[in-house]
PDB file of N, CA and C in Angstrom:
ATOM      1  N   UNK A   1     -18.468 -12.776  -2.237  1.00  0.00           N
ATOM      2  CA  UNK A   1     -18.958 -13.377  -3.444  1.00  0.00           C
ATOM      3  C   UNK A   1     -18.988 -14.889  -3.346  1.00  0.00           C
ATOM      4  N   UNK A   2     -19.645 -15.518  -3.960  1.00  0.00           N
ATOM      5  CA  UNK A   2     -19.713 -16.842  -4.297  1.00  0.00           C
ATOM      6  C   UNK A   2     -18.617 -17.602  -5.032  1.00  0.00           C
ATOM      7  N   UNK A   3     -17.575 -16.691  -5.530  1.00  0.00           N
ATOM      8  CA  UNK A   3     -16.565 -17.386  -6.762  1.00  0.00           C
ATOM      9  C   UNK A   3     -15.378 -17.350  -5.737  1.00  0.00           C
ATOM     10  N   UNK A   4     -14.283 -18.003  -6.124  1.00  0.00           N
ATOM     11  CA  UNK A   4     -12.832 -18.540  -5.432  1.00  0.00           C
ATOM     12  C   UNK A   4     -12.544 -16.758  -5.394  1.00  0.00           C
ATOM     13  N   UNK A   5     -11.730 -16.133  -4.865  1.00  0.00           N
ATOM     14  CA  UNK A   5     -11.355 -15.244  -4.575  1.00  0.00           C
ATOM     15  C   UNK A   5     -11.883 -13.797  -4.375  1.00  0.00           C
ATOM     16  N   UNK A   6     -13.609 -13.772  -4.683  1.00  0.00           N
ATOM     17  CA  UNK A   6     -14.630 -13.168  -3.778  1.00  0.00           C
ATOM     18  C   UNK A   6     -14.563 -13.006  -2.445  1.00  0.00           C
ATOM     19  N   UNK A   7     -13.320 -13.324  -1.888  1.00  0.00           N
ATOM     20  CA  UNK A   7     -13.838 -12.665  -0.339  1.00  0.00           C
ATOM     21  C   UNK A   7     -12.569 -12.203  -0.046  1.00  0.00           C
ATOM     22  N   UNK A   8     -12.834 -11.500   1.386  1.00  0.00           N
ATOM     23  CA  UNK A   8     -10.803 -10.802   1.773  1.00  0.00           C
ATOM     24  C   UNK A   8     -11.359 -10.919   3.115  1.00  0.00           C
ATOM     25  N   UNK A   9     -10.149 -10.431   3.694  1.00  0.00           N
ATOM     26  CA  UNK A   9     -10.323  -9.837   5.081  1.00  0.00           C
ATOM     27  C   UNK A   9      -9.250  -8.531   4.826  1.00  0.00           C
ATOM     28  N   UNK A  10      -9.261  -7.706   5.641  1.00  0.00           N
ATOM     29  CA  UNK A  10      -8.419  -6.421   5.241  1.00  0.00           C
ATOM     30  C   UNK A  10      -8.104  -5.723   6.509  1.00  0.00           C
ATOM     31  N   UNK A  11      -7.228  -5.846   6.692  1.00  0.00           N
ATOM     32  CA  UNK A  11      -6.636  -5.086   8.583  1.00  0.00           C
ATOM     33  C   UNK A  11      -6.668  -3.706   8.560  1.00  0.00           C
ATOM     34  N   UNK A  12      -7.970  -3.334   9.331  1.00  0.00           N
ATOM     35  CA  UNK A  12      -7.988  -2.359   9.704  1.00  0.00           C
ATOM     36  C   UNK A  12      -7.134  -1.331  10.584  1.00  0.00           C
ATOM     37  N   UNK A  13      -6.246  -0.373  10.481  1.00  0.00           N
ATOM     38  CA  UNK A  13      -5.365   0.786  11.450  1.00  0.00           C
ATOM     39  C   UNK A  13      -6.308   1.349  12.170  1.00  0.00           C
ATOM     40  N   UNK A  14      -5.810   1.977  13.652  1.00  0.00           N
ATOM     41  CA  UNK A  14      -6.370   2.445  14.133  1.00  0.00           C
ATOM     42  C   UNK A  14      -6.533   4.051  13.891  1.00  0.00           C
ATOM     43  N   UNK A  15      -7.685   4.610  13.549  1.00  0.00           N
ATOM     44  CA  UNK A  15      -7.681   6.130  13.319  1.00  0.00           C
ATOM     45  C   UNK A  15      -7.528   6.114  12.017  1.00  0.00           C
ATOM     46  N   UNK A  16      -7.286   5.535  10.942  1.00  0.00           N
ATOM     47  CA  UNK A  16      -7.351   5.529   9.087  1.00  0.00           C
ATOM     48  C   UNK A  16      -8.795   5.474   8.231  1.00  0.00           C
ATOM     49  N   UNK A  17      -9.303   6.038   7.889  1.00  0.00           N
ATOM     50  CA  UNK A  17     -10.320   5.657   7.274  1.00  0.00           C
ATOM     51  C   UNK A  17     -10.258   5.069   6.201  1.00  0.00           C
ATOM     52  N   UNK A  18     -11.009   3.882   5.562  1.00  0.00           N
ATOM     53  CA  UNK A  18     -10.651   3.036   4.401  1.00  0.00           C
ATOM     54  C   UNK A  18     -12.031   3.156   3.497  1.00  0.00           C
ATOM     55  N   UNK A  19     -12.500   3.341   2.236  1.00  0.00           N
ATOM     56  CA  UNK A  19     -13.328   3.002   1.821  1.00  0.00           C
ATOM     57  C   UNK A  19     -13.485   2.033   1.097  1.00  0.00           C
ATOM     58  N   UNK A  20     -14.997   1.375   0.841  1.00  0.00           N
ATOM     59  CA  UNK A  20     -15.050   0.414   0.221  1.00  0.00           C
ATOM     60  C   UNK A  20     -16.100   0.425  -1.768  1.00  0.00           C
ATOM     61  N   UNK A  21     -15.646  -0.008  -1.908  1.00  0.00           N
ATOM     62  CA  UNK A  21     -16.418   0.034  -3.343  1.00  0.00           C
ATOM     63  C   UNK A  21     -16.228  -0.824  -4.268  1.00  0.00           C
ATOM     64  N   UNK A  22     -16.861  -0.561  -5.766  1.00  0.00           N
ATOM     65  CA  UNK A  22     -16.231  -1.238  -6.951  1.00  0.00           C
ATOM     66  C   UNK A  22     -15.159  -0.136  -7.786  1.00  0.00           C
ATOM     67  N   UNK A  23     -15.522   1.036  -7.065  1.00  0.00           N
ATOM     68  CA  UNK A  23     -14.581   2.112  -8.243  1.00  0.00           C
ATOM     69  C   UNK A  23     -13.174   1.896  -7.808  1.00  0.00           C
ATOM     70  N   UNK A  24     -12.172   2.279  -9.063  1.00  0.00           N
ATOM     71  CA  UNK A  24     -10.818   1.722  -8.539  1.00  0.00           C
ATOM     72  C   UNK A  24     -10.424   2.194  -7.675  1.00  0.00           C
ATOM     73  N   UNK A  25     -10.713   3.640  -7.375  1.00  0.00           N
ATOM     74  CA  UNK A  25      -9.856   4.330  -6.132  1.00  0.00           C
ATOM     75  C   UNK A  25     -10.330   3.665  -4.807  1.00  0.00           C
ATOM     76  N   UNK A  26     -11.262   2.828  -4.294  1.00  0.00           N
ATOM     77  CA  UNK A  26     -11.564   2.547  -3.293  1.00  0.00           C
ATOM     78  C   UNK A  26     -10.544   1.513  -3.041  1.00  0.00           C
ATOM     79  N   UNK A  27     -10.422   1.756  -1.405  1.00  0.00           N
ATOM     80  CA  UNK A  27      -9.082   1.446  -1.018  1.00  0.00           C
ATOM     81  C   UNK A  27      -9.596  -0.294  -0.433  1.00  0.00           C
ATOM     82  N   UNK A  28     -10.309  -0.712  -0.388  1.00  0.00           N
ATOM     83  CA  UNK A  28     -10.784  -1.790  -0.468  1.00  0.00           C
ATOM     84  C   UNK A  28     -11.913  -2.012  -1.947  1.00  0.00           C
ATOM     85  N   UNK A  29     -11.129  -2.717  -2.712  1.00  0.00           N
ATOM     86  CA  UNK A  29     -12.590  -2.656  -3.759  1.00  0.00           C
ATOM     87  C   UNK A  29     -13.007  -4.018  -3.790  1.00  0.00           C
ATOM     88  N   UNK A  30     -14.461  -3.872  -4.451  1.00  0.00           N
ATOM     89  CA  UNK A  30     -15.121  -5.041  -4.279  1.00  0.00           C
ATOM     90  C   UNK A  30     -16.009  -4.854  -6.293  1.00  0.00           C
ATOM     91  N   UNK A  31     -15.152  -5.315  -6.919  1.00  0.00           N
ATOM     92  CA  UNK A  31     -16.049  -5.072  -8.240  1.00  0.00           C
ATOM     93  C   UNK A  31     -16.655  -6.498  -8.531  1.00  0.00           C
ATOM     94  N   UNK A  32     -16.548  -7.135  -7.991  1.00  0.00           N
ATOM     95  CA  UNK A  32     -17.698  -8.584  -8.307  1.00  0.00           C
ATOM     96  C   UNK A  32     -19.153  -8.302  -7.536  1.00  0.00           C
ATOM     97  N   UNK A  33     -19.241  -7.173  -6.734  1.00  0.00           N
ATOM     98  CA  UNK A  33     -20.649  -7.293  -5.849  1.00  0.00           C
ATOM     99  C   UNK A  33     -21.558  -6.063  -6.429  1.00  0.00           C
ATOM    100  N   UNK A  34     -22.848  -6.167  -7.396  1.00  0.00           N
ATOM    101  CA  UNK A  34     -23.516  -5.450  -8.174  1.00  0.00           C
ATOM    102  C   UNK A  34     -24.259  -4.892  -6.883  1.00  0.00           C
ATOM    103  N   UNK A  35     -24.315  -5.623  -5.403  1.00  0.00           N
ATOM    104  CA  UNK A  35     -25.139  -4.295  -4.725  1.00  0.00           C
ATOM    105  C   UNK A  35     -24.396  -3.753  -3.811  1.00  0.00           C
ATOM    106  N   UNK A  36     -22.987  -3.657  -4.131  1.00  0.00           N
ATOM    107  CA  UNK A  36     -21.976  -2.208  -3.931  1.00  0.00           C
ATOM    108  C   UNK A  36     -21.868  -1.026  -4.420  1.00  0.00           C
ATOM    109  N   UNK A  37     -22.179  -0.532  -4.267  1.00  0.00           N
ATOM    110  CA  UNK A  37     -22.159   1.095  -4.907  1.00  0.00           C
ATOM    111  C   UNK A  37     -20.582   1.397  -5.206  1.00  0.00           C
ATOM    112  N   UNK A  38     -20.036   1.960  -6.189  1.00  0.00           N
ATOM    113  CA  UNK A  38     -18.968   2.451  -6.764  1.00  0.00           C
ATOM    114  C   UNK A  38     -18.439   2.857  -5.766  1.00  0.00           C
ATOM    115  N   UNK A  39     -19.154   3.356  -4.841  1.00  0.00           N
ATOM    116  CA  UNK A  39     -18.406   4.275  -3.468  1.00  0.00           C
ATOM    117  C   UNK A  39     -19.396   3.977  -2.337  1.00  0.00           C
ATOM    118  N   UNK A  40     -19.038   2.731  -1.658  1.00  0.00           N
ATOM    119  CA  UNK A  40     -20.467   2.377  -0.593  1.00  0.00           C
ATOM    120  C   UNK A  40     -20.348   3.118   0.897  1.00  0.00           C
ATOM    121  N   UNK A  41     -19.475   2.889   1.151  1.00  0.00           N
ATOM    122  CA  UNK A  41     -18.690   3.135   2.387  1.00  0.00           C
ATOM    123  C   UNK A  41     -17.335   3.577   3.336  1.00  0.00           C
ATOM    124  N   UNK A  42     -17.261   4.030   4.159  1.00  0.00           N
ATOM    125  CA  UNK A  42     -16.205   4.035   4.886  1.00  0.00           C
ATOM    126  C   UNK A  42     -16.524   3.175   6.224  1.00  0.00           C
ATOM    127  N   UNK A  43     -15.026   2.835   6.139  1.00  0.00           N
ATOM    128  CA  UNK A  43     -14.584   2.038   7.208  1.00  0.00           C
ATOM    129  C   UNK A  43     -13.462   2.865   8.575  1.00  0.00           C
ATOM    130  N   UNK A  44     -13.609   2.618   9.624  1.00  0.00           N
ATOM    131  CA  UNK A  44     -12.778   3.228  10.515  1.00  0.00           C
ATOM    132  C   UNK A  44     -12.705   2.268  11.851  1.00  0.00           C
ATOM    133  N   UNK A  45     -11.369   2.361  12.436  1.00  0.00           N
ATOM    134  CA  UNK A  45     -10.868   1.408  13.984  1.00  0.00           C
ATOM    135  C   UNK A  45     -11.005   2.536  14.479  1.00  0.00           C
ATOM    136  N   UNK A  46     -11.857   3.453  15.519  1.00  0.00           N
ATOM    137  CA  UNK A  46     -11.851   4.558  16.180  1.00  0.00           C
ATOM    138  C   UNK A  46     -12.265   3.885  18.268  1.00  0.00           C
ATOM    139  N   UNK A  47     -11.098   3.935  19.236  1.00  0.00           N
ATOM    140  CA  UNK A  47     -11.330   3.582  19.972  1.00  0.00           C
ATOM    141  C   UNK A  47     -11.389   1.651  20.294  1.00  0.00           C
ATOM    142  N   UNK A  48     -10.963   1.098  19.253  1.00  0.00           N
ATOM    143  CA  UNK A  48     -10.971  -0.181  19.589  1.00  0.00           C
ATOM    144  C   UNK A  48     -12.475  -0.381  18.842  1.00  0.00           C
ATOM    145  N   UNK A  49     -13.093   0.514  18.487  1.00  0.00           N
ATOM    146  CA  UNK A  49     -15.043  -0.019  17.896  1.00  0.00           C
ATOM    147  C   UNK A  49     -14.667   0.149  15.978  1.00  0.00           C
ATOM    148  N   UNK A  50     -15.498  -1.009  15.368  1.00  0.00           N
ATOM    149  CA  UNK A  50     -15.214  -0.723  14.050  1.00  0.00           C
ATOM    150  C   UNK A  50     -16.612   0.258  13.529  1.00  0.00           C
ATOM    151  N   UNK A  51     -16.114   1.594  12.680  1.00  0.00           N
ATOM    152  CA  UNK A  51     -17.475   2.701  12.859  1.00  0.00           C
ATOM    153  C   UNK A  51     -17.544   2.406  11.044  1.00  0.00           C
ATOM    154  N   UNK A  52     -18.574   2.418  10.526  1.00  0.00           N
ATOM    155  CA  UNK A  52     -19.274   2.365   9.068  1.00  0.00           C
ATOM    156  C   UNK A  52     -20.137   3.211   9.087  1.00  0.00           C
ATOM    157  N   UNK A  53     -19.759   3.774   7.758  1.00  0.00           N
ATOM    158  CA  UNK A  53     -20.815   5.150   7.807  1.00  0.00           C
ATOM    159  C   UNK A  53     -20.887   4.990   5.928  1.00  0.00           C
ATOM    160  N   UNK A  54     -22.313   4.947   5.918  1.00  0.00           N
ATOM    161  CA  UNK A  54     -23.135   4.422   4.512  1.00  0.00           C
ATOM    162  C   UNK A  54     -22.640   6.223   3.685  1.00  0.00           C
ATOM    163  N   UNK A  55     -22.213   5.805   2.569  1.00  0.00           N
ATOM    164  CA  UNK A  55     -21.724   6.957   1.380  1.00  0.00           C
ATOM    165  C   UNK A  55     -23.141   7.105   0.951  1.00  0.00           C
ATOM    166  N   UNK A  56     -23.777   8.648   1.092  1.00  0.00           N
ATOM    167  CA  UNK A  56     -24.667   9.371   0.139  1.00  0.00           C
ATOM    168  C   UNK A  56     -25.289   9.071  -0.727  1.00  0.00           C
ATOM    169  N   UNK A  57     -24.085   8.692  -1.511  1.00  0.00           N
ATOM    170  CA  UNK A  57     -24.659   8.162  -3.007  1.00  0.00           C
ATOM    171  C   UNK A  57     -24.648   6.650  -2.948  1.00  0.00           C
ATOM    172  N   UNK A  58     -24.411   5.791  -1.900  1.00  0.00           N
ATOM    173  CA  UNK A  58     -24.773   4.225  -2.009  1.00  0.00           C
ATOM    174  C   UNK A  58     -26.342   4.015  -2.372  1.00  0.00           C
ATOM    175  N   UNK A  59     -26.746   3.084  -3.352  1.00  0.00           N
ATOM    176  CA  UNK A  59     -27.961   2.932  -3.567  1.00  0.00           C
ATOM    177  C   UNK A  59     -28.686   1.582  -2.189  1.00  0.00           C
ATOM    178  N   UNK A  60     -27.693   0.445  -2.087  1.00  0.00           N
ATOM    179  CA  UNK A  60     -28.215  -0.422  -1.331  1.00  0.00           C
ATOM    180  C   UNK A  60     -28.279  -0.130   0.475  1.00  0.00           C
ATOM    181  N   UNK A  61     -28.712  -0.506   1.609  1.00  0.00           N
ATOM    182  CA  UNK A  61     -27.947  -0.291   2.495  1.00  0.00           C
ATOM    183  C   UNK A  61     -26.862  -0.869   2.925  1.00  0.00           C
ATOM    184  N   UNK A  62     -26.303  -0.666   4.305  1.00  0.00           N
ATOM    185  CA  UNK A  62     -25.403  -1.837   4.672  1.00  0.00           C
ATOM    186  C   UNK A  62     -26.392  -2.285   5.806  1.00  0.00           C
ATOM    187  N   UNK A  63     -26.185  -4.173   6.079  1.00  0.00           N
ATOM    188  CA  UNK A  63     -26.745  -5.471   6.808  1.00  0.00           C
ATOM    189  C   UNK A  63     -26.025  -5.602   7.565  1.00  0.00           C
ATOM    190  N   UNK A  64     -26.667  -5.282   8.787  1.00  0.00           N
ATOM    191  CA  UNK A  64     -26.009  -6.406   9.953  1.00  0.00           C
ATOM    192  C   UNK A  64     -26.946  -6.943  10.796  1.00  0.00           C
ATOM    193  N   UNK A  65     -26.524  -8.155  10.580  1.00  0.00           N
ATOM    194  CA  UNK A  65     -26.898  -9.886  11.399  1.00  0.00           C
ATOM    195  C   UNK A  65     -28.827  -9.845  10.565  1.00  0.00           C
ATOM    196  N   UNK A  66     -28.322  -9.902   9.134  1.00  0.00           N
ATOM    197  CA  UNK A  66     -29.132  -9.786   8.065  1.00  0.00           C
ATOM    198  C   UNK A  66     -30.616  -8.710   7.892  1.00  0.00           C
ATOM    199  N   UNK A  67     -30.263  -7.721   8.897  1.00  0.00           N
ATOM    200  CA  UNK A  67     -31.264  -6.328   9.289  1.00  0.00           C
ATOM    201  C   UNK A  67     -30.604  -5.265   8.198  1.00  0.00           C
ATOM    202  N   UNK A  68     -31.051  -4.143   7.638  1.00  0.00           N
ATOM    203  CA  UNK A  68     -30.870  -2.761   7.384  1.00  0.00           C
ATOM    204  C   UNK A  68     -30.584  -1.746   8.213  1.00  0.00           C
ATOM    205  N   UNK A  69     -29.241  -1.490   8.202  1.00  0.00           N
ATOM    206  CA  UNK A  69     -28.995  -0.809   9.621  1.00  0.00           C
ATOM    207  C   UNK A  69     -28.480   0.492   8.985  1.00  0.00           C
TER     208      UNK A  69
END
C-alpha cells in the first residue's frame, strides 16, 4: 500500500502453506488492498522455490515483474 504500515515482509517455513487475503482468517492479511480478493492466494517454501497458486475465487490475477502470470 501507499500508507505508513501498508507493507510487511512475512517469513516464510519450509513445507507450511500460508494464505493471503483481506478476510480475517488469512494468515497473512492484507485489508487495505481492494485488488485482493478476501482469499487471493497461497503461499508455500517447497524445496528452497517460493510456489503461489492463485485461489479460484480471486477476481484479480497475481503480477510478476509487472506481467499476469
Amino acid at each position: 500500500g501507499t500508507q505508513p504500515g501498508q507493507s510487511m515482509r512475512w517469513p516464510l517455513t519450509e513445507g507450511r502453506v500460508e494464505t493471503i487475503g483481506r478476510e480475517p482468517s488469512a494468515s497473512i492479511r492484507v485489508p487495505w488492498d481492494d485488488r485482493i480478493s478476501r482469499r487471493h492466494a497461497s503461499l508455500s517454501l517447497q524445496d528452497h522455490a517460493l510456489e503461489i497458486h492463485r485461489a479460484p475465487q480471486a477476481r484479480h490475477p497475481i503480477y510478476y515483474d509487472g506481467l499476469p502470470v
